[in-house]
Structures are given as structure tokens and as C-alpha cells.
Protein backbone atom coordinates (compact mmCIF):
# COMPACT_ATOMS: atom_id res chain seq x y z
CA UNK A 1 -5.29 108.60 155.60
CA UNK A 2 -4.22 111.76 157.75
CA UNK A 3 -8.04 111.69 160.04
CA UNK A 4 -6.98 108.16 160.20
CA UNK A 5 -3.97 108.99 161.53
CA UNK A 6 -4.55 111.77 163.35
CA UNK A 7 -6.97 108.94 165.53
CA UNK A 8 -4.76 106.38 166.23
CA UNK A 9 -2.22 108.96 167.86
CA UNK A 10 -5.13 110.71 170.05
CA UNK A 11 -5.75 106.90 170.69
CA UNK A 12 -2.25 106.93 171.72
CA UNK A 13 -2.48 110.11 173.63
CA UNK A 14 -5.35 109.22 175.78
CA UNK A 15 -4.37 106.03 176.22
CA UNK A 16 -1.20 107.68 177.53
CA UNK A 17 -3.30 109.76 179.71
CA UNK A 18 -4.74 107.07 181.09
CA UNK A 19 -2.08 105.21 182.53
CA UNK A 20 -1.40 105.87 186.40
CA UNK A 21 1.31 107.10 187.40
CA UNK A 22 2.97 106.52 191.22
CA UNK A 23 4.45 109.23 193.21
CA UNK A 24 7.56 107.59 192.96
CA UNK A 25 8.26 108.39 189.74
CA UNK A 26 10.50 111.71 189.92
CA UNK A 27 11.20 112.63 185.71
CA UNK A 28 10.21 109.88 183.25
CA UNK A 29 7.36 107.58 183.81
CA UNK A 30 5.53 104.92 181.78
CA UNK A 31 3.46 108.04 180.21
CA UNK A 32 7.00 109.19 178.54
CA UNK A 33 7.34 107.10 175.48
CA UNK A 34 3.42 106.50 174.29
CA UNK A 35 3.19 110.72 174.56
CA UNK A 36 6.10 110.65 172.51
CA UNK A 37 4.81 108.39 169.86
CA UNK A 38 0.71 110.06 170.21
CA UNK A 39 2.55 113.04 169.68
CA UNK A 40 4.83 111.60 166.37
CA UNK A 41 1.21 110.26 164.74
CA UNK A 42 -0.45 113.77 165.19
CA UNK A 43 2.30 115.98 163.93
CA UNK A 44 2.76 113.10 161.16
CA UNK A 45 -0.75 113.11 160.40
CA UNK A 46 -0.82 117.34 160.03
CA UNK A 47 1.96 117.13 157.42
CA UNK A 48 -0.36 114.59 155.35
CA UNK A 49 -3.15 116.35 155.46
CA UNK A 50 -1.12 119.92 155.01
CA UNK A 51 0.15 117.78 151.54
CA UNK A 52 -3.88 116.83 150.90
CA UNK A 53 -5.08 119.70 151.11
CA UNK A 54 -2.72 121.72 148.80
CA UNK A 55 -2.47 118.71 146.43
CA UNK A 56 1.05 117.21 146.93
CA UNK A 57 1.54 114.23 145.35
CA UNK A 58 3.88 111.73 145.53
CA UNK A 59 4.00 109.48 142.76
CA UNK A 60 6.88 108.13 141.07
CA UNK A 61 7.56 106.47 137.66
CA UNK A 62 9.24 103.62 139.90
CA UNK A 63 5.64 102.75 141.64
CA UNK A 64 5.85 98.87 140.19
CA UNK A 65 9.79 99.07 142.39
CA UNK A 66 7.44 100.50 145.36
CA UNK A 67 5.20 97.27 145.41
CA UNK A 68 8.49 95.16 145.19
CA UNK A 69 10.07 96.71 148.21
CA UNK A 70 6.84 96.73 150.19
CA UNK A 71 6.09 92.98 149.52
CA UNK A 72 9.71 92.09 150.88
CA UNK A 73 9.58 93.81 153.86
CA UNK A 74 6.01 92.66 154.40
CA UNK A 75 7.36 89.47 153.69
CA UNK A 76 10.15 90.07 156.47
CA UNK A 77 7.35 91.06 158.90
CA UNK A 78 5.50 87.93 158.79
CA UNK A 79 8.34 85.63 158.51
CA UNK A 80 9.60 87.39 161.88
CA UNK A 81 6.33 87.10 164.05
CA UNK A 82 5.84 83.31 162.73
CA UNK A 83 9.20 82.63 163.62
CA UNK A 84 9.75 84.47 167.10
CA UNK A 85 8.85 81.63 169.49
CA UNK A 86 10.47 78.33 167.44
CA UNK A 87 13.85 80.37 166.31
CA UNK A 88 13.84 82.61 168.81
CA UNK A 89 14.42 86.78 168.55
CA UNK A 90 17.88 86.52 167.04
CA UNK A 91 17.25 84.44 164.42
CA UNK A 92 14.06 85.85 163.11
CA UNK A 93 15.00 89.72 163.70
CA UNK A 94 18.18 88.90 161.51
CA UNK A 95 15.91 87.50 159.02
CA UNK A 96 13.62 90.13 159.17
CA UNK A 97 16.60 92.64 158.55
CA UNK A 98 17.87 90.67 155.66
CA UNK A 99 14.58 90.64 153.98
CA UNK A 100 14.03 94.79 154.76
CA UNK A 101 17.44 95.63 153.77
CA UNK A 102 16.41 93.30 150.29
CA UNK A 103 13.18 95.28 150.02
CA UNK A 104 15.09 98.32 150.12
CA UNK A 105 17.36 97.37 147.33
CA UNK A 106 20.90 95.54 149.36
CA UNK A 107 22.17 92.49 147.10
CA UNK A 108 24.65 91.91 149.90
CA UNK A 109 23.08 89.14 151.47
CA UNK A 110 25.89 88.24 153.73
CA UNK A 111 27.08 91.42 154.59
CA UNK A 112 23.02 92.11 155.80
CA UNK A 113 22.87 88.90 157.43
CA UNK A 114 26.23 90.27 159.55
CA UNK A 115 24.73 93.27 160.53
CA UNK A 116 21.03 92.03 161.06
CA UNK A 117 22.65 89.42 163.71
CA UNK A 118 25.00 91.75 165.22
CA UNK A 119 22.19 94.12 165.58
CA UNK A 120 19.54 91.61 166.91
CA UNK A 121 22.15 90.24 169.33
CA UNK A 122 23.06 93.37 170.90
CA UNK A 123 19.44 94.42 171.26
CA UNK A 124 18.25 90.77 172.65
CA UNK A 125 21.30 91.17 175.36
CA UNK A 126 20.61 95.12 176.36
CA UNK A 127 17.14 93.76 176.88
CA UNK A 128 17.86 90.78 178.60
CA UNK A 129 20.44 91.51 180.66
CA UNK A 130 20.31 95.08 181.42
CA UNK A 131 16.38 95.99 181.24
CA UNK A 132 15.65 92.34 182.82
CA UNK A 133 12.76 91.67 180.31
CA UNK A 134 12.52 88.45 178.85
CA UNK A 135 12.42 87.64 175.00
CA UNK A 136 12.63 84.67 173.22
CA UNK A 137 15.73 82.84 172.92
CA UNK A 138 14.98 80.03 170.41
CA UNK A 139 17.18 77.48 168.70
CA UNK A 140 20.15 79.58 169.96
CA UNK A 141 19.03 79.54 173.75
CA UNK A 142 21.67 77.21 175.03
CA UNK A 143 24.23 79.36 173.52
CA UNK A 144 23.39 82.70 174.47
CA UNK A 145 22.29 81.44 178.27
């Protein structure tokens, strides 16, 4: 797991490397964030194999309650890309949050649905309106336009 790792972020680090950058750029260009996250995946990857190679393990009594929480939030993850287009950002990101926050062990359904749509609304409008980029508005479209 950690060589496999340790590949996708020097995939992200060259690929980083790779972009071009303009002269008009004076502090923070578009090489910024994917050195940020090559970086993450290396130093990530180091601490795995560190724990391989003295024998660290990680396994819990609870590994059944690991598959549980893993299947939800999988769950959550494919729900949210098959639903992006047809019910738009807002509506699938909350649903995606309810789902994780299930997976990770929240009965509150309600009180998760609150936050997931408070939290997918304020991102889909920081985008929209103050980066300019465009995502998908969905069934609520009319209403957030």
C-alpha cells in the first residue's frame, strides 16, 4: 500500500511540475495546491511504510463496524456522482453527507441533513459566485439562480 502510495503522489508531483506557469503569476500559481497534495501522499505514504516495516498494526475487535461504515460512505459516494447532473450539487452533496455522517455512526438524520445542506449550499455559492466556476444546479436551479 505505502509504494503504492508513495506513486500516485510523485504522479502528483510531476504532474505538478509539469504544468506551465506564466510570468504573471507573482506568489501562488496553479502548481500550489497539486504540490501540496503530491507532497500529503508522500509524507502519508512514509508513515505507512515507517508502520510496515516495524510491524504496526491496526486491527480492531470492531473490524465487522469498519466494513459497515465503509459501505455507507461508499454508498454516499456513488449515490453523489450518479446524482450530480439530475439533482444538482446541493442535493446530492447533502445526501452524500447524510450517508458519511451515517457511516460514521450519526442517528440524527435531520440534524445531518441540516448541516449537509447548509454546508453544500455555502460551498455551491462561494464557488459560483465568488470563484466564477460553474457547478451543477439541478432540481433546485430556479431557486438558487
Amino acid at each position: 500500500m505505502a509504494v503504492g502510495v508513495i506513486g500516485l503522489g510523485l504522479f502528483f508531483l510531476f504532474g505538478a511540475w509539469t504544468i506551465t506557469v506564466l510570468p504573471t503569476y507573482a506568489r501562488i500559481g496553479p502548481r500550489f495546491f497539486p504540490y501540496i497534495v503530491g507532497s500529503g501522499l508522500v509524507g502519508a505514504a512514509l508513515l505507512l511504510l515507517w508502520q510496515a516495516v516495524r510491524g504496526i498494526k491496526h486491527v480492531t475487535p470492531e473490524a465487522a463496524e469498519d466494513w459497515t461504515a465503509v459501505s455507507w460512505i461508499a454508498a454516499g459516494l456513488v449515490l453523489n456522482v450518479a446524482l450530480m447532473e439530475w439533482a444538482g450539487y446541493i442535493l446530492a452533496t447533502t445526501i452524500l453527507f447524510i450517508l458519511a455522517a451515517r457511516g460514521l455512526g450519526s442517528r440524527r438524520y435531520l440534524t445531518g441533513a441540516l448541516a449537509g445542506f447548509i454546508l453544500a449550499l455555502t460551498t455551491h455559492l462561494a464557488f459560483t459566485r465568488l470563484l466564477d466556476l460553474r457547478l451543477p444546479a439541478g432540481l433546485l436551479g430556479m431557486v438558487i439562480s
